[in-house]
Protein backbone atom coordinates (compact mmCIF):
# COMPACT_ATOMS: atom_id res chain seq x y z
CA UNK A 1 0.00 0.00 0.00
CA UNK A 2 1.00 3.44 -1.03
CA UNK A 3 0.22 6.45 1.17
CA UNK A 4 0.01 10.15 0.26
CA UNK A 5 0.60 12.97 2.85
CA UNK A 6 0.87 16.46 2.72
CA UNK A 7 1.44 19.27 4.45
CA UNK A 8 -0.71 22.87 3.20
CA UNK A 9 0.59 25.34 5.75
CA UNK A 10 4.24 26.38 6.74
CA UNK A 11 2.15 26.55 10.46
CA UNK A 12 1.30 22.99 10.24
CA UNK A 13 5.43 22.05 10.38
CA UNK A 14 6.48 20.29 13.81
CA UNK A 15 10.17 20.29 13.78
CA UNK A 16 12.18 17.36 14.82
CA UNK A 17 15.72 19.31 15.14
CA UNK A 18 18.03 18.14 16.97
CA UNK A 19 21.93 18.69 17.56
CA UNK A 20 24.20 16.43 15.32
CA UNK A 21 27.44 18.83 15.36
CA UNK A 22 29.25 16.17 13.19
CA UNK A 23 26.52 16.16 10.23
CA UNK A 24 26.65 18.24 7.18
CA UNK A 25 23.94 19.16 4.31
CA UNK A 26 25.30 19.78 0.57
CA UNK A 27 23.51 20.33 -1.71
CA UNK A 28 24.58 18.19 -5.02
CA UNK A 29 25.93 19.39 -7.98
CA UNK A 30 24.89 18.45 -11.20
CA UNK A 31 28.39 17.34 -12.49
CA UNK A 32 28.39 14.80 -9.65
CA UNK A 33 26.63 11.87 -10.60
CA UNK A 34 28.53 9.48 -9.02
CA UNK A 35 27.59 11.28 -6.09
CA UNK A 36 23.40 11.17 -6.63
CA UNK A 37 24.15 7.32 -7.60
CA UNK A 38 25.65 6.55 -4.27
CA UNK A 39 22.92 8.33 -2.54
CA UNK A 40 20.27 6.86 -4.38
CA UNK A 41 21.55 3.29 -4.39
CA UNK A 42 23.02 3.01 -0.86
CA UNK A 43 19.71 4.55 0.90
CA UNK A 44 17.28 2.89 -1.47
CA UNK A 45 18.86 -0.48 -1.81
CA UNK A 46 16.94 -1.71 1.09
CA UNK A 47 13.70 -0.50 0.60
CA UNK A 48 13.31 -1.80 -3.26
CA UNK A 49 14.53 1.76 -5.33
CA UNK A 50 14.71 0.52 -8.55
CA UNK A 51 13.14 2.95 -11.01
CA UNK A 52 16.73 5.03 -11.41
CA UNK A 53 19.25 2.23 -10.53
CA UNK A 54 20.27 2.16 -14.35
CA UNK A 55 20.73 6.22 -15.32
CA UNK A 56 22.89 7.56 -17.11
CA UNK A 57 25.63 9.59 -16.01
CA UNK A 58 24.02 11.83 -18.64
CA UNK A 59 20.78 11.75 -17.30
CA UNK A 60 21.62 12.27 -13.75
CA UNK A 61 23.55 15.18 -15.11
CA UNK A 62 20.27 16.46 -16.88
CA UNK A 63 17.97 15.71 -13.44
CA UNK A 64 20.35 17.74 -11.58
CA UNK A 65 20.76 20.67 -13.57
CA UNK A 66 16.55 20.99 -13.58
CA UNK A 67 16.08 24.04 -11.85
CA UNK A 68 12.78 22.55 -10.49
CA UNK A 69 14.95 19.83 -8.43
CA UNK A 70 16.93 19.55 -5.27
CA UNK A 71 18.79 17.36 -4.07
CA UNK A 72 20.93 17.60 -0.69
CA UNK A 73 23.05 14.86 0.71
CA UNK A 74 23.97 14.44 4.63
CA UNK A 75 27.49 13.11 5.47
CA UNK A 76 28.86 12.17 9.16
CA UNK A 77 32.26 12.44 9.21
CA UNK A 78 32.63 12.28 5.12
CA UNK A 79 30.45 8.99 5.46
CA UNK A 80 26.71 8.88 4.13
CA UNK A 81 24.17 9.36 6.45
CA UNK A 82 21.45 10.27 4.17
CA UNK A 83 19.87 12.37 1.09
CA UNK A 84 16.77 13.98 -0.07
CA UNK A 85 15.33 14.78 -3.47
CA UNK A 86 12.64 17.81 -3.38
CA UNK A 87 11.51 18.09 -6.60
CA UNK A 88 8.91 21.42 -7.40
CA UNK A 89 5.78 20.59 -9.41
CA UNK A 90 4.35 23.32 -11.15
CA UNK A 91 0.82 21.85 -12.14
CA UNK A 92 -0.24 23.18 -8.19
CA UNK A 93 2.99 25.01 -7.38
CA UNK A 94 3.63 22.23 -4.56
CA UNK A 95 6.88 20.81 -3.77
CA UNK A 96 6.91 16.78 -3.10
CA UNK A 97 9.33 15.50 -1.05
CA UNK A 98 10.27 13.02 -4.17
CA UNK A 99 13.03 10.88 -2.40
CA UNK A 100 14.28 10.64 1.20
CA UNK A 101 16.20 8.40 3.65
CA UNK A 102 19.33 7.83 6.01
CA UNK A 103 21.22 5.12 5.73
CA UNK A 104 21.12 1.95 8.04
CA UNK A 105 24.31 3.55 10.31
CA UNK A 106 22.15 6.20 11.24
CA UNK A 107 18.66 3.79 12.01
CA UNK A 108 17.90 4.62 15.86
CA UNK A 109 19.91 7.68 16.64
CA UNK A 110 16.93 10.17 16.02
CA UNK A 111 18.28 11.61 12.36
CA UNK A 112 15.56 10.55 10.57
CA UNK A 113 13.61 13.31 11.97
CA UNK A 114 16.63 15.63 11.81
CA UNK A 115 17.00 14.75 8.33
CA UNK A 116 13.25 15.62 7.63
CA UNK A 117 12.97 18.30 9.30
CA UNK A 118 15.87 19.93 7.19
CA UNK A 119 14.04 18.56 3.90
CA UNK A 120 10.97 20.30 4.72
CA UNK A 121 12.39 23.60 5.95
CA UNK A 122 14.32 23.73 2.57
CA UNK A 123 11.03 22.52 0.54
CA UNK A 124 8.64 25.95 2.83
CA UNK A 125 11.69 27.91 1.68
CA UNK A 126 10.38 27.23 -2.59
CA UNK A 127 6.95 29.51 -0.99
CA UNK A 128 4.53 25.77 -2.07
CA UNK A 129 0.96 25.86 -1.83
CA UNK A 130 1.82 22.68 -0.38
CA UNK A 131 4.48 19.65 0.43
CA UNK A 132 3.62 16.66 0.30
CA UNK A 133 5.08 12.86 0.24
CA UNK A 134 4.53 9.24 -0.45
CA UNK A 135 5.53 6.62 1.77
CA UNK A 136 5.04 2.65 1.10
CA UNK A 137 4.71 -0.56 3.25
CA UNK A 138 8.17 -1.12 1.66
CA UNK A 139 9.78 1.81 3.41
CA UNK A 140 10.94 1.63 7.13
CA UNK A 141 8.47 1.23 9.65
CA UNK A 142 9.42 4.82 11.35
CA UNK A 143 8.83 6.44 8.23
CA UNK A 144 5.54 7.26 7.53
CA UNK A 145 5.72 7.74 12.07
CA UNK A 146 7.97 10.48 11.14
CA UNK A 147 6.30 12.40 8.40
CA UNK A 148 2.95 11.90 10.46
CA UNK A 149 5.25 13.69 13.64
CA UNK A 150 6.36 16.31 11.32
CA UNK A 151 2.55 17.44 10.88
CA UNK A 152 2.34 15.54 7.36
CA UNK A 153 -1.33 14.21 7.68
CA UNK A 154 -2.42 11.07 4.98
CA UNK A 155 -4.83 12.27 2.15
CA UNK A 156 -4.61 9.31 -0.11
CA UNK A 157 -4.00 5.84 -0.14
CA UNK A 158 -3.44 2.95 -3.34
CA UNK A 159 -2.69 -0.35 -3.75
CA UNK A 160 -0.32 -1.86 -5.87
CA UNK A 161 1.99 -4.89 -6.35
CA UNK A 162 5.94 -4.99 -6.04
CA UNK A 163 7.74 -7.06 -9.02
CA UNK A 164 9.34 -9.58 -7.15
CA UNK A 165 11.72 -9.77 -9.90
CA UNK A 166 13.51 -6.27 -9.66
């Protein structure tokens, strides 16, 4: 099952900040695809991200340099700890949190909210009508807890079947 949240008010935010001195946020640059490759793979391995395992250097290239995308990376200590992909959608001038996750080294230790918490501060900052999110049964159990503490609130749900195969 596939669930949609969203938040429609900058008020609605609950941040999760904490202190993690030894963190930093970079934003990526589009002649780093190596870089967006690592992120994607290493966080998504786990949790069946498939759709972009096989771009291009070329393409990642191209999805960076879209002005209407985002993407920031969190290291510890030069190591990944995580990554999110805000990508602005101008059909309702929202902003959907398109990709987001820490790695398994950081699972327990209270950045997943830090992490979020910096993704949606960054995605208020575009001035959306709204941000909003998708979160599977595939995911980890905390996340759609997290986006939920964040002040996300669920406005649609599907089903649909995983390909066993990929």
């Amino acid at each position: 099952m596939r669930t949609y949240l969203q938040l429609t008010s900058a008020e609605l935010f609950r941040p999760g900040f904490s202190s993690f001195p030894a963190v930093t946020l970079e934003r990526l640059s589009p002649h780093d695809p190596a870089a967006y490759r690592d992120c994607y793979r290493t966080v998504g391995a786990a949790f069946h991200w498939r759709d972009r395992w096989e771009w291009t250097d070329e393409r990642i290239r191209a999805h960076l340099a879209d002005p209407a995308i985002t993407v920031c990376r969190a290291r510890r200590q030069g190591a990944l700890a995580g990554y999110y992909e805000l990508r602005q959608v101008s059909d309702d001038a929202s902003v959907e949190l398109a990709y987001f996750g820490i790695v398994a080294a950081e699972f327990g230790r209270g950045y997943g909210k830090q992490l979020l918490s910096c993704a949606v501060r960054d995605a208020w900052a575009l001035q959306p009508s709204r941000v909003w999110v998708h979160t599977s049964t595939l995911d980890h159990p905390h996340a759609l807890p997290n986006y939920v503490a964040r002040g996300f609130v669920p406005y649609k749900t599907e089903e649909y079947e995983v390909d066993s195969a990929a």
